[in-house]
Protein backbone atom coordinates (compact mmCIF):
# COMPACT_ATOMS: atom_id res chain seq x y z
CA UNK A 1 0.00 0.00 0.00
CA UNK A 2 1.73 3.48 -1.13
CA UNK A 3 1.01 6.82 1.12
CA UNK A 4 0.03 10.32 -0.17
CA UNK A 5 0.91 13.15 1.84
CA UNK A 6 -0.84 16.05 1.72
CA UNK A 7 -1.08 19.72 3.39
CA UNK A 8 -2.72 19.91 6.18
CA UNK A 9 -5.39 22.53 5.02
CA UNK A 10 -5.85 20.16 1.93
CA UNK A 11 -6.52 16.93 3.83
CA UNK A 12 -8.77 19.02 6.20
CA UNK A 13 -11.03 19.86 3.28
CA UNK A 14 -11.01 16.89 1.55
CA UNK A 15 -12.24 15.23 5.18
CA UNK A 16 -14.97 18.15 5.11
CA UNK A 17 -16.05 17.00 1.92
CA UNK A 18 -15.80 13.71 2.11
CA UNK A 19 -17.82 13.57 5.25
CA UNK A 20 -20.61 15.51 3.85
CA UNK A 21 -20.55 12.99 0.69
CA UNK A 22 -20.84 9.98 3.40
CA UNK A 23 -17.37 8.84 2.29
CA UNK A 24 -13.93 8.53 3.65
CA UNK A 25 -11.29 10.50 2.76
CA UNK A 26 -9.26 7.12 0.95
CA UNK A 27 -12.68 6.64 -1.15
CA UNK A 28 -13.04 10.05 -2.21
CA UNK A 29 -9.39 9.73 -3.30
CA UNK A 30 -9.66 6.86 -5.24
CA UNK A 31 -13.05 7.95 -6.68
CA UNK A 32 -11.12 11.16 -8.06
CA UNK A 33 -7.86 9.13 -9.08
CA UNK A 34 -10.51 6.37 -11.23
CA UNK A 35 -12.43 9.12 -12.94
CA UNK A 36 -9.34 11.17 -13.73
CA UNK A 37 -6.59 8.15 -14.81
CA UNK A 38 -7.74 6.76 -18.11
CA UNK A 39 -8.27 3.02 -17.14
CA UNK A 40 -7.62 0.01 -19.90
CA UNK A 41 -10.37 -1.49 -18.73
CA UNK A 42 -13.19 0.55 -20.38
CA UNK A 43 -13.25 -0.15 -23.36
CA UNK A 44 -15.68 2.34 -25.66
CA UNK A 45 -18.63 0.86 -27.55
CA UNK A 46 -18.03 1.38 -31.55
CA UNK A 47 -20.60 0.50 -33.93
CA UNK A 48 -19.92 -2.11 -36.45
CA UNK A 49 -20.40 -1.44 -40.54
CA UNK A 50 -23.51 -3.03 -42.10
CA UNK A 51 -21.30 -5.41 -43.58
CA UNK A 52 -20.11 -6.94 -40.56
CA UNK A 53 -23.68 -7.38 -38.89
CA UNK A 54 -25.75 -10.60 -39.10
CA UNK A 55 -27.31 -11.26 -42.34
CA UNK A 56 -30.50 -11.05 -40.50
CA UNK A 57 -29.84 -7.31 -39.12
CA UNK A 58 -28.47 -6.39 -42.63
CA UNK A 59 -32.12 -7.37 -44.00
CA UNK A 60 -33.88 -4.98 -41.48
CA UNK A 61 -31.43 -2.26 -41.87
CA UNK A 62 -32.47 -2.49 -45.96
CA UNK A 63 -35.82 -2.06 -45.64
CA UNK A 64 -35.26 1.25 -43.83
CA UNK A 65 -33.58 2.40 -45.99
CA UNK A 66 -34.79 4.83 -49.16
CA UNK A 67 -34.49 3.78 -52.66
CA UNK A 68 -34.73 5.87 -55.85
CA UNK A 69 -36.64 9.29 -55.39
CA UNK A 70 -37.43 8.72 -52.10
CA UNK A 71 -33.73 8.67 -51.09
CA UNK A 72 -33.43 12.29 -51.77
CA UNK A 73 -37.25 12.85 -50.31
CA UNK A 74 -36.32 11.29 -47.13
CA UNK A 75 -38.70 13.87 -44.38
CA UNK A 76 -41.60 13.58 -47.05
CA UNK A 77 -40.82 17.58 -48.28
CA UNK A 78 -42.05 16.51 -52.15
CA UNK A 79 -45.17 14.46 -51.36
CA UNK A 80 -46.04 17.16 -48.65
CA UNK A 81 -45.57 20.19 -51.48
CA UNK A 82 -47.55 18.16 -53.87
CA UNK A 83 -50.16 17.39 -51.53
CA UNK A 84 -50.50 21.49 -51.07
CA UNK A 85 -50.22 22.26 -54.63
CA UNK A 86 -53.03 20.11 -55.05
CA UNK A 87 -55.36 21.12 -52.65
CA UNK A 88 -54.44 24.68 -52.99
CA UNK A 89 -54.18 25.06 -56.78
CA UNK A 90 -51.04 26.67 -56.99
């Protein structure tokens, strides 16, 4: 087990606040040192290509996705302008 010294006045209000957080002084240290150290252990989620999914998945993901004119219609802006030009004659 290593030892950390610290001054006086720091130690004293890292006691104050670690009392008020229900904690002891060595878990609010190592609390601080684990969110501040990177750690090798987390290891951060990254999304795979279509092409290395399931075959099933890859189906499901294809039917969401738009074909032809509706790729470049994709929030419905053409069909909604047609659907005004037609009941508003203009």
């Amino acid at each position: 087990m290593a030892t950390i010294t610290l001054n006086q006045t720091v130690y004293n209000h890292a006691k104050k606040y670690a009392e008020s957080q229900n904690l002891s002084v060595d878990e609010l240290i190592v609390s601080l040192i684990n969110k501040f150290v990177p750690s090798n252990r987390k290891k951060k989620y990254q999304m795979k290509s279509i092409d290395e999914l399931a075959p099933e998945l890859q189906k499901i993901i294809g039917f969401a996705k738009p074909t032809g004119e509706d790729r470049e219609d994709i929030n419905g802006d053409n069909a909604r302008m047609e659907y005004l030009s037609e009941k508003y004659n203009l």
